[in-house]
Protein backbone atom coordinates (compact mmCIF):
# COMPACT_ATOMS: atom_id res chain seq x y z
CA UNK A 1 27.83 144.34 100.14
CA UNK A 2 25.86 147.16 98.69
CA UNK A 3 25.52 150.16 101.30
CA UNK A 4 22.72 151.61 102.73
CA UNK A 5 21.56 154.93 100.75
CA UNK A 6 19.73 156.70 103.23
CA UNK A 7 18.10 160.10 102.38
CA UNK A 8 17.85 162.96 104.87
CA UNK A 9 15.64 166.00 104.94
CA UNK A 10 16.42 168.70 107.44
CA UNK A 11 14.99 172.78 107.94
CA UNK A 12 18.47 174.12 108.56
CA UNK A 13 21.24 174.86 106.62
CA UNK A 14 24.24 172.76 108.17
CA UNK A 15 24.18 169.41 106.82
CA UNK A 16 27.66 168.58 108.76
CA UNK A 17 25.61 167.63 112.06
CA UNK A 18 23.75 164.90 109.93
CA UNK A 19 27.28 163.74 109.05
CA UNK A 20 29.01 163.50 112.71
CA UNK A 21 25.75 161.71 113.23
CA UNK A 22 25.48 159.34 110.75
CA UNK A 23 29.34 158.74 110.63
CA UNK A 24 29.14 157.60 114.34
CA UNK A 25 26.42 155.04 113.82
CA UNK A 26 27.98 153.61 110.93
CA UNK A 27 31.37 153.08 112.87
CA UNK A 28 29.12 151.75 115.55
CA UNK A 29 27.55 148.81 112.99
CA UNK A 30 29.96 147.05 111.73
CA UNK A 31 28.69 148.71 108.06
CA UNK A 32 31.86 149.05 105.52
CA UNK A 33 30.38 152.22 103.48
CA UNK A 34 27.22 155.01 103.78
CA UNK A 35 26.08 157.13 100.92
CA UNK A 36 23.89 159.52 102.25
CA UNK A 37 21.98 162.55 100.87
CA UNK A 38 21.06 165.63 102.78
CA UNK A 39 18.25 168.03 101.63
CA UNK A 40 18.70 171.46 102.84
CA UNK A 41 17.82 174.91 102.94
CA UNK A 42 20.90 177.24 101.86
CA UNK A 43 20.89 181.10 101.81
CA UNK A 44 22.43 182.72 99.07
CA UNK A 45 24.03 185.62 101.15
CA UNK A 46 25.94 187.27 98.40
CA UNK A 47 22.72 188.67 96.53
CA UNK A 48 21.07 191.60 97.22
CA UNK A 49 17.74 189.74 98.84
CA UNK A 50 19.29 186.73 100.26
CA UNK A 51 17.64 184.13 98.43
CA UNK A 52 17.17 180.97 99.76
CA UNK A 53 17.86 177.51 97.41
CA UNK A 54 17.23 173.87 98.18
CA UNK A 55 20.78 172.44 97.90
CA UNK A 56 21.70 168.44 98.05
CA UNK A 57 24.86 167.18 99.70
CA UNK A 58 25.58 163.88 98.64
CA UNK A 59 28.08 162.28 100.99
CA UNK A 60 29.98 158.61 100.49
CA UNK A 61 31.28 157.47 104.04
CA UNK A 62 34.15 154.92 104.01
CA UNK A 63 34.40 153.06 107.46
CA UNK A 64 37.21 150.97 107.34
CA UNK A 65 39.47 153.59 105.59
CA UNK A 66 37.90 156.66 107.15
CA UNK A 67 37.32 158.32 103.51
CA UNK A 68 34.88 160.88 102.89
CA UNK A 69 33.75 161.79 99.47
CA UNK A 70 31.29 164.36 98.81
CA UNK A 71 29.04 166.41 96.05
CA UNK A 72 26.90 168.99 96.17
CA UNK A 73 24.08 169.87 93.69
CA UNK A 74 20.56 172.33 93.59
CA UNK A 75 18.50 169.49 94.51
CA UNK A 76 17.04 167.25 91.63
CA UNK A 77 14.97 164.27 92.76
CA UNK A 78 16.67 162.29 89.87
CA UNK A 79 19.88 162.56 91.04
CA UNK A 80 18.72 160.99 94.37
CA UNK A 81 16.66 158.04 92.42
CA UNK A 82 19.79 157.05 90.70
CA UNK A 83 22.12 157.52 93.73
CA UNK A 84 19.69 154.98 95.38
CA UNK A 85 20.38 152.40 92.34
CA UNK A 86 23.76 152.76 92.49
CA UNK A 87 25.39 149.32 92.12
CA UNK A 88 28.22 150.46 94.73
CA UNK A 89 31.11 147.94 94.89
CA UNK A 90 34.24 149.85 95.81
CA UNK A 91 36.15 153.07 94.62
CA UNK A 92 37.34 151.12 91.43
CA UNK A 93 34.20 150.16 90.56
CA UNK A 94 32.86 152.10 87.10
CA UNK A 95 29.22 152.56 88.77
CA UNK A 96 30.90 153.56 92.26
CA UNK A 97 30.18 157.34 93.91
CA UNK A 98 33.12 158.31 91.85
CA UNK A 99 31.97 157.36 88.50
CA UNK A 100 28.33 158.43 89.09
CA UNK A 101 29.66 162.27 89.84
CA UNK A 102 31.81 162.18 86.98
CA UNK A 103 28.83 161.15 84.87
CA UNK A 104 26.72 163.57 86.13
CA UNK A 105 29.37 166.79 85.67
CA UNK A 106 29.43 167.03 89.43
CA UNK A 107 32.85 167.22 91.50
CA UNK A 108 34.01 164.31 93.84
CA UNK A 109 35.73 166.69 96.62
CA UNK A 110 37.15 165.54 100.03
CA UNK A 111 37.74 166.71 103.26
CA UNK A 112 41.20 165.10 102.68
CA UNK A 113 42.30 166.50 99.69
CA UNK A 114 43.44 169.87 98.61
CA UNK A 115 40.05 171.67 97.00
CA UNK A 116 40.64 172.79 93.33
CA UNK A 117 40.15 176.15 92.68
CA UNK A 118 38.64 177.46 89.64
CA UNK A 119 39.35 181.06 88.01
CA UNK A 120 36.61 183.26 87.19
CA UNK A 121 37.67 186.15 84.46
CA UNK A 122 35.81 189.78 85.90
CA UNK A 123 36.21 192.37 83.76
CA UNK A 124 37.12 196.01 84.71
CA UNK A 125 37.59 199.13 82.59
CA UNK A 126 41.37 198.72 83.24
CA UNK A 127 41.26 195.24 82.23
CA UNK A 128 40.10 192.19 84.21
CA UNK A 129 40.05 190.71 87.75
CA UNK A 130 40.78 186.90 88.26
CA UNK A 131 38.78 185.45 90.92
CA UNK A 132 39.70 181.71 93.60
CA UNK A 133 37.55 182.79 96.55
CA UNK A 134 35.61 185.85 95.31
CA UNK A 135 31.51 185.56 96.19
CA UNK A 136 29.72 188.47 95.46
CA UNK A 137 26.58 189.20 93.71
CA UNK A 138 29.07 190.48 90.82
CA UNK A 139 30.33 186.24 90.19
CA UNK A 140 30.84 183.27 92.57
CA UNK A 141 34.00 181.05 92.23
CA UNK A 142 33.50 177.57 91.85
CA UNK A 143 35.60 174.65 93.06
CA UNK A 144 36.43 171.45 90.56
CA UNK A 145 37.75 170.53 87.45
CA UNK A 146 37.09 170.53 83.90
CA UNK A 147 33.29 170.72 83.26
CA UNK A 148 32.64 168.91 87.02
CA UNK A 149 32.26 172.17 88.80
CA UNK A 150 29.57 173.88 91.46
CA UNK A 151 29.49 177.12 93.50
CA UNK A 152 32.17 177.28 96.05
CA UNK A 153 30.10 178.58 98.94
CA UNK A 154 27.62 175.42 97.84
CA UNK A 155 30.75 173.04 98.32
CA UNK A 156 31.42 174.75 101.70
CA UNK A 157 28.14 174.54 102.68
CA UNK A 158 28.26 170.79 102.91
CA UNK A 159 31.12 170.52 105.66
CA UNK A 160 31.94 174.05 106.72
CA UNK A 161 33.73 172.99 109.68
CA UNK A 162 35.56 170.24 108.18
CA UNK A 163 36.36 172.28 104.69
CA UNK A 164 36.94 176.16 106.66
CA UNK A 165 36.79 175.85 110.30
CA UNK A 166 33.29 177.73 109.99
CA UNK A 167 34.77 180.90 108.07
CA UNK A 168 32.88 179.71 104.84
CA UNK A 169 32.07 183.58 104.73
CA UNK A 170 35.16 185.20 105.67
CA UNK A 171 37.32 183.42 103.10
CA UNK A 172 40.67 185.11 102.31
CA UNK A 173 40.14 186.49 99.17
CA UNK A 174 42.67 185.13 96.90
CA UNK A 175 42.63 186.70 92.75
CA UNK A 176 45.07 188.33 90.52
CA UNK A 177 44.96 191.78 89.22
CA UNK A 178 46.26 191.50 85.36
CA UNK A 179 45.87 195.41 84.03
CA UNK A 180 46.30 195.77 80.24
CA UNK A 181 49.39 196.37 78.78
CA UNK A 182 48.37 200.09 77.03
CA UNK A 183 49.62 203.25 79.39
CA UNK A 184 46.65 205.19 80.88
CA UNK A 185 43.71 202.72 80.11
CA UNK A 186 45.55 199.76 82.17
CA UNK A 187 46.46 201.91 85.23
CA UNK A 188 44.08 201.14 88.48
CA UNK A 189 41.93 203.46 90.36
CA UNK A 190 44.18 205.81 92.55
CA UNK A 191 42.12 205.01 96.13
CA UNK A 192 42.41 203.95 99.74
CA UNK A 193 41.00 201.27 102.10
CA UNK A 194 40.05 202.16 105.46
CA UNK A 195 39.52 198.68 107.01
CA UNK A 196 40.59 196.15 103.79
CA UNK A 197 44.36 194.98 104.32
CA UNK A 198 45.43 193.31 100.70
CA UNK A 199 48.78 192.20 99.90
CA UNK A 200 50.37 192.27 95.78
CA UNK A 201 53.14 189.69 94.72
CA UNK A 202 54.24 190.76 91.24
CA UNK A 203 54.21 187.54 88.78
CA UNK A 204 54.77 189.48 85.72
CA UNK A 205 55.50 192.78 84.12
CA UNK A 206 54.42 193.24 80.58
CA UNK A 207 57.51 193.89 77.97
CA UNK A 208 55.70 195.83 75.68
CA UNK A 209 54.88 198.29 78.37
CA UNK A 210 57.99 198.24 80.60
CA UNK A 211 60.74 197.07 78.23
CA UNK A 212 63.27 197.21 81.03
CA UNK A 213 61.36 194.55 83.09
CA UNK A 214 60.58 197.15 85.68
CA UNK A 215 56.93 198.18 86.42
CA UNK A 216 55.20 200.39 89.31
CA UNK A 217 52.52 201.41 91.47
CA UNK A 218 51.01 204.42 92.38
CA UNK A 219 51.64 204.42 95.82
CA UNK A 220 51.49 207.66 98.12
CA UNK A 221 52.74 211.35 97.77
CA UNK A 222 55.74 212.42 96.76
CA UNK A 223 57.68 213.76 99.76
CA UNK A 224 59.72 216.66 98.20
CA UNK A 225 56.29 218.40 96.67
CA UNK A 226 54.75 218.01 100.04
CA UNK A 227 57.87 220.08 101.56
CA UNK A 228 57.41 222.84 99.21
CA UNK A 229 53.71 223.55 100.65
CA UNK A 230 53.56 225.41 103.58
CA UNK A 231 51.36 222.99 105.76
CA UNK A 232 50.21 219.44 105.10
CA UNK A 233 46.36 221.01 104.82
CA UNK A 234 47.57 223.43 102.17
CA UNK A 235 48.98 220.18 100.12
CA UNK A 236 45.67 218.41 100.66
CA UNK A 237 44.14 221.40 99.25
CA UNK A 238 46.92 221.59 96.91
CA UNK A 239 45.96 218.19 95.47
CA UNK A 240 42.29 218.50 95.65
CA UNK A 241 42.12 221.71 93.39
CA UNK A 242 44.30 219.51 90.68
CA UNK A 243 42.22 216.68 90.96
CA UNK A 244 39.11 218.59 90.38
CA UNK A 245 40.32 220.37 87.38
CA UNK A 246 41.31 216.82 86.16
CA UNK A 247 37.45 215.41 86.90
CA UNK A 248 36.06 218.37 84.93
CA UNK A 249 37.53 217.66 82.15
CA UNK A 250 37.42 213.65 82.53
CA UNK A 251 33.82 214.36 82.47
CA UNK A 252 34.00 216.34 79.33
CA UNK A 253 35.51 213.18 77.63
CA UNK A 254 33.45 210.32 79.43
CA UNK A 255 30.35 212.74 78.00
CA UNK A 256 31.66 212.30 74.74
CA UNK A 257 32.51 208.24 75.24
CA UNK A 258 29.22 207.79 76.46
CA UNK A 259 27.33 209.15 72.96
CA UNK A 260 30.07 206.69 71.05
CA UNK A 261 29.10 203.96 73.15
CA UNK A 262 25.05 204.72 72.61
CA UNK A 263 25.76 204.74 68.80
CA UNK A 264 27.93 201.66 68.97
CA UNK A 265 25.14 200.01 71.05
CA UNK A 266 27.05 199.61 74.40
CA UNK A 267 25.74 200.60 77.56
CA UNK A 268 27.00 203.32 79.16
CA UNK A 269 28.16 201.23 82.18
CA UNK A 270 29.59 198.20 79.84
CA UNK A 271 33.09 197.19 80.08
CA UNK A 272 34.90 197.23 76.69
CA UNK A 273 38.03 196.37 74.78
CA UNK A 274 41.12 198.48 75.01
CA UNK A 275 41.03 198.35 71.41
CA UNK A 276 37.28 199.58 71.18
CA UNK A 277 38.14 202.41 73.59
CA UNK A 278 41.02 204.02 72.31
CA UNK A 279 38.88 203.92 68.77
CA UNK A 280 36.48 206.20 70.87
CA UNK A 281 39.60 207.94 72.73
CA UNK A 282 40.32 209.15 68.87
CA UNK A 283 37.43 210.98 68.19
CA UNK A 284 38.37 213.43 71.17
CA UNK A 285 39.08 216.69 69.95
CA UNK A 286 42.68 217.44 70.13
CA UNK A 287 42.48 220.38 72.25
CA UNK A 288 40.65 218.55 75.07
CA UNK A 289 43.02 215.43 74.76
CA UNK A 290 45.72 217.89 74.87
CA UNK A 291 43.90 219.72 78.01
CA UNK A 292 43.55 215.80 79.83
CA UNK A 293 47.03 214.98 79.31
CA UNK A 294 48.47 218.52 81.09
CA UNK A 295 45.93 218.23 83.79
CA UNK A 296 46.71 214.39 84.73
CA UNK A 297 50.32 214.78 84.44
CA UNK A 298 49.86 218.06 87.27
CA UNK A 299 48.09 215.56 89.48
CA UNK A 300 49.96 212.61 88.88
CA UNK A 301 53.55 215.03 90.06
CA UNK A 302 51.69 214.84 93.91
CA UNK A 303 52.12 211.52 93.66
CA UNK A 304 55.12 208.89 94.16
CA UNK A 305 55.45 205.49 92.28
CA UNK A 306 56.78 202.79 93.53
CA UNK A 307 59.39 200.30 91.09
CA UNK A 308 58.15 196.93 90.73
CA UNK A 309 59.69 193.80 89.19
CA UNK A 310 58.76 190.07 89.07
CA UNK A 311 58.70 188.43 92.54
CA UNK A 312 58.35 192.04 94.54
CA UNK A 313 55.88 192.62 97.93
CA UNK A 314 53.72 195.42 97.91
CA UNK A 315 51.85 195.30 101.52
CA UNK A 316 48.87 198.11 100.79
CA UNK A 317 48.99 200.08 104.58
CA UNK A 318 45.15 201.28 105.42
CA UNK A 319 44.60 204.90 104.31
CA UNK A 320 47.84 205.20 101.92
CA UNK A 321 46.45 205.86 98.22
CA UNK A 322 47.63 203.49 95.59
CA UNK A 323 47.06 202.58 91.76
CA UNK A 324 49.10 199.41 90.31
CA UNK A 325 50.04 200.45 86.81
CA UNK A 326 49.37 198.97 83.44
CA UNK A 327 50.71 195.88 82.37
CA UNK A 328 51.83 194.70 85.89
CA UNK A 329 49.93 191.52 86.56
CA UNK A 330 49.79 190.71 90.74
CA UNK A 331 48.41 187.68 92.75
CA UNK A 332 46.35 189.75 95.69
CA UNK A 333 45.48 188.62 99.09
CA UNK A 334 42.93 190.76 100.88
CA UNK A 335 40.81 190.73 103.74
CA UNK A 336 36.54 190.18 102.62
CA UNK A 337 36.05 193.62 102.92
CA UNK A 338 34.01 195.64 99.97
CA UNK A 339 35.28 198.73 100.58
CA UNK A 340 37.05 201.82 99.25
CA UNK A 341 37.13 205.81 98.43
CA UNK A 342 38.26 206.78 95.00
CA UNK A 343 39.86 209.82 94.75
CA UNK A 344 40.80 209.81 91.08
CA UNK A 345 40.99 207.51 87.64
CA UNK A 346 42.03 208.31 84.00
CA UNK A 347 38.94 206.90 82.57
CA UNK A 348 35.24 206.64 83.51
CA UNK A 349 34.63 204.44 86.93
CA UNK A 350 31.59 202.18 85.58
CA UNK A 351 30.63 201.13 88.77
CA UNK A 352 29.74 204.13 90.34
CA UNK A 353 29.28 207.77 89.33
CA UNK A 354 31.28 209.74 91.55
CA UNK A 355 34.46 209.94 93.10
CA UNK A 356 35.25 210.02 96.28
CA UNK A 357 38.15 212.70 96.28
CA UNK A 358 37.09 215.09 98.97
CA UNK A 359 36.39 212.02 101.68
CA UNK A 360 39.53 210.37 100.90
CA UNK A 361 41.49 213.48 101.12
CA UNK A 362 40.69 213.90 104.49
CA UNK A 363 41.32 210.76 105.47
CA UNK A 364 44.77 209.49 103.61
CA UNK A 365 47.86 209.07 105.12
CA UNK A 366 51.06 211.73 103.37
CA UNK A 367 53.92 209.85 105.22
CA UNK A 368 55.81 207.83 102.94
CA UNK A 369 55.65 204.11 103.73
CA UNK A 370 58.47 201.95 104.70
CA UNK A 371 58.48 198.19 103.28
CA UNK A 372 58.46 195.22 106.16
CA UNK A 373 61.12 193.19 106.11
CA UNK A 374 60.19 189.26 105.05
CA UNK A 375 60.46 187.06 107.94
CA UNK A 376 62.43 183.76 107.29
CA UNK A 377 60.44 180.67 108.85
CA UNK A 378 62.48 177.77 107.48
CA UNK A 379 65.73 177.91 105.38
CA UNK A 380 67.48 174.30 104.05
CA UNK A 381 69.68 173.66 100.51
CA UNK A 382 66.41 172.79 99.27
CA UNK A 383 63.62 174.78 100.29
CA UNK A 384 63.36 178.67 101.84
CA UNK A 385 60.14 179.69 103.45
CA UNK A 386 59.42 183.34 104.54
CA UNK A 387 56.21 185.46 105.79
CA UNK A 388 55.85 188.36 103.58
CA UNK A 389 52.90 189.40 105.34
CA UNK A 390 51.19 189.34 108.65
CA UNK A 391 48.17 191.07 109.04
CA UNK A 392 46.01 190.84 112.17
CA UNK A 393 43.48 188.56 110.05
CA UNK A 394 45.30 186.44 107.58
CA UNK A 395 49.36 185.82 106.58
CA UNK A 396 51.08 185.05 103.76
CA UNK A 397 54.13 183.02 103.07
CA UNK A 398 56.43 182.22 100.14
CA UNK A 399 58.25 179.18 99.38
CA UNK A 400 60.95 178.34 97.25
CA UNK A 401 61.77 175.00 96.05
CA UNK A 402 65.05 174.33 94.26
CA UNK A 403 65.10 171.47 91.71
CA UNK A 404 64.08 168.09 93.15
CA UNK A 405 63.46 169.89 96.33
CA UNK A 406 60.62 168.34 98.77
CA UNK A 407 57.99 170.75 101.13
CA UNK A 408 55.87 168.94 103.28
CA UNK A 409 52.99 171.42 104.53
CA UNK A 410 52.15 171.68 107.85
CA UNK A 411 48.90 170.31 109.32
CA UNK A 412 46.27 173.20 107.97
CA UNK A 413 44.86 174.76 111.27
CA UNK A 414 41.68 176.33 110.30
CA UNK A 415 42.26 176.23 106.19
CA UNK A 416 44.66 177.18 103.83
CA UNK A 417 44.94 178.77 100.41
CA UNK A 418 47.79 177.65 97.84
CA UNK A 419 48.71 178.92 94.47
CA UNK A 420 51.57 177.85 92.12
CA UNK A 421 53.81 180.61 90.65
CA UNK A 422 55.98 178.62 88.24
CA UNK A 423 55.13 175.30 86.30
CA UNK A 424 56.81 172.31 87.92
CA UNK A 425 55.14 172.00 91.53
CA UNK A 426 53.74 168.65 91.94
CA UNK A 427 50.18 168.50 94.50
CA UNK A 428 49.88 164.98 95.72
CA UNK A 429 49.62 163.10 92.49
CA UNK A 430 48.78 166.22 90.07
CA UNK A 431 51.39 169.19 88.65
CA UNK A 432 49.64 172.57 89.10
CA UNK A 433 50.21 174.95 86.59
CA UNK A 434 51.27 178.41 87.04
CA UNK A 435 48.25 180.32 89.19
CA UNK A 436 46.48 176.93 89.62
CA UNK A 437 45.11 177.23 93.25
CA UNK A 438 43.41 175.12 95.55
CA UNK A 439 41.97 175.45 99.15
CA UNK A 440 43.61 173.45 102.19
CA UNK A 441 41.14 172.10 104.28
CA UNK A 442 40.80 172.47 107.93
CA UNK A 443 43.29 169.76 109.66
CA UNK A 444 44.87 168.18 106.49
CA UNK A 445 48.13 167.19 107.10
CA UNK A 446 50.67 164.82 105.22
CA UNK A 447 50.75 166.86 101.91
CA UNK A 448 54.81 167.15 100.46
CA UNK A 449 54.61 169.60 97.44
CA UNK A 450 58.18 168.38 94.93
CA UNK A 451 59.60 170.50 92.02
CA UNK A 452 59.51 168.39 89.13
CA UNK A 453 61.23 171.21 87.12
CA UNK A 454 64.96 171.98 86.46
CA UNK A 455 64.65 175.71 87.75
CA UNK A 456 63.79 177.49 90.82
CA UNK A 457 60.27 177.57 91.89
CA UNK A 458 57.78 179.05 94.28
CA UNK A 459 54.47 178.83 95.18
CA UNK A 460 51.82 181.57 98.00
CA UNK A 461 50.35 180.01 101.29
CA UNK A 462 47.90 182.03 102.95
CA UNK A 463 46.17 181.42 106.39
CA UNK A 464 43.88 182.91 108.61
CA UNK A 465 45.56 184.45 111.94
């Protein structure tokens, strides 16, 4: 029996209600199957003025089974028509819900399923950011596969409660940090957080750059130069004097930059190849390269670093100043927070034009920090699971599979984020490649992950707390 198609128009931006509703009357009818399509106003709350879009949910409601299927598209009145003709006859059916997505480059998601992820590449003058759950006015991750994508904060938007647990705008942010391999040009900003909390797990460390396997980060002051200032104040000022001799001549060079970037016809804000750069980096006179190289190295010495290798924790404390180096690529966890204080960088910051030295100086943390010990949750022949972070808003966990060795997740409380490390972890019925991620909806339970490889394998969970 074909299913009723019945269309939906409502003023407010939560098409879930319409759902409960609808669900409950079908169950009540003796009906085997719903599609139904909600118009609906949906803010877009990551741009500047808040736009508002018409979006369309298009929901297929199983009875018998209790299956939920679900798109979401900017609303098009011919996607509705030819939902409406749909000649529905089951799942299998080539003109079922399923098939008419696929044909139409839109995702078939589920409330019951693990949410694919996709990556979205944001580059940064140090190399490039790789977005799961970013949304900013910068780029929004999407959710899907292949070219049947949309807007993940579009797909939320359709069952927040069911998908998130309501925190469609508080998502963990889950992306990797993947700095270019050249010294200098692929080293990080050297700043602070006040309120984010962000957690690194190293997942590889460029040969080319560290030839010995062993990275590092920036990561606080070094403890003997502090000793050999008087006070703590005179090492802030200390510090502050050599980072200002470093900015004055930074700016000397980024002057210069910017006139090879005008006659190249780049703006002067424009990201650019490490390759283009150092081209420009070469027409420095060799006096003032000279001059840049003394001064960094005499700010740098106030600093520590901390060694990294494949599969090491860095948990980033509030108000300690860090910069991960070049060539160390990192999966971070961090709390939504857009926030941070600059206090110094090797190259020109393009996305603002100052740096916050003097603020952050004041407020930054000298003691050195003390790594938390992992916390083992679950330990069998097979599998090892451990919490390498707990921060009041979100945790993280690591688990290790050996070969043929089974994981089955427990039930998702509010949501849950997952990303593979190594290749070999089979989701359900699909083997996620390294960095593949998806999102664990609210109350899905049943999932076993299994290592289909021959080695060792792990794989990130992250929850809210």
């Amino acid at each position: 029996m074909k299913p009723e198609c019945k269309i939906v128009e409502i003023d407010h931006s939560n098409p879930e209600k319409i759902v409960d509703q609808e669900l409950e009357l079908l169950l009540a009818s003796g009906q085997s199957a719903l599609i139904l399509v909600v118009h609906y106003p949906f803010e877009q709350y990551w741009l500047e003025h808040k736009p508002v879009v018409k979006l369309s949910a298009f929901y297929c409601l199983m009875a018998e089974t209790g299956e939920m299927t679900f798109t979401v598209s900017e609303s098009a009145v011919d996607l509705t028509a030819s939902l409406q003709a749909l000649d529905f006859a089951g799942t299998d059916d080539p003109e079922s819900f399923a098939q008419w997505c696929a044909e139409r480059s839109l995702p078939l998601l589920s409330p019951q399923h693990p949410l694919p992820l996709n990556s979205l590449n944001i580059p940064k003058p140090w190399g490039q950011e790789i977005w799961y759950t970013g949304i900013e006015q910068r780029g929004v991750a999407a959710v899907g596969s292949g070219r049947c994508q949309i807007w993940l904060p579009y797909a939320l938007s359709a069952l927040p409660q069911r998908l998130c647990a309501g925190q469609q705008r508080t998502l963990i942010l889950l992306k990797i940090l993947d700095p270019l391999p050249e010294e200098v040009l692929g080293d990080l900003y050297f700043e602070l957080h006040q309120e984010k909390r962000e957690v690194y797990v190293v997942t590889h460390v460029d040969k080319t750059a560290w030839p010995g396997g062993e990275g590092g980060i920036k990561f606080g002051f070094n403890q003997l130069k502090r000793s050999n200032f008087a006070s703590d104040s005179a090492f802030r000022e200390g510090f502050t004097l050599a980072v200002k001799r470093y900015e004055a001549c930074r700016r000397q060079i980024d002057s210069l930059i910017d006139t090879f970037r005008a006659e190249d016809g780049y703006g002067l804000n424009e990201p650019v190849s490490a390759q283009k750069l150092s081209s420009w980096l070469s027409k420095v006179p060799k006096q003032l390269a000279s001059e840049e190289r003394a001064l960094r190295q005499e700010m740098d010495a106030f600093t520590d670093t901390l060694p990294l290798r494949i599969g090491d924790v860095v948990k980033v404390p509030c108000l300690t100043p860090h910069s991960l180096q070049h060539g160390v690529r990192t999966v971070e966890f961090q709390t939504p927070v857009y926030e941070r204080l600059i206090l110094s960088f090797a190259q020109k910051v393009l996305t603002q034009g100052h740096w916050d030295t003097e603020s952050a100086v004041a407020l930054m943390d000298l003691e050195a920090v003390e790594p938390d010990p992992h916390v083992p949750l679950f330990n069998s022949a097979a599998v090892t699971v451990e919490r390498i972070v707990d921060f009041d808003q979100f945790q993280v966990q690591r688990v290790s599979l050996e070969p043929t060795g089974e994981y089955t997740l427990p039930e998702t409380e509010d949501y849950g984020l997952l990303m593979a490390i190594e290749p070999g972890l089979l989701l359900m019925d699909s083997i996620l490649s390294p960095e593949q991620a998806v999102l664990l909806p609210s109350k899905l339970s049943d999932v076993t992950l299994v290592n289909t490889s021959p080695e060792i394998i792990s794989f990130l969970l992250a929850y809210p707390n």
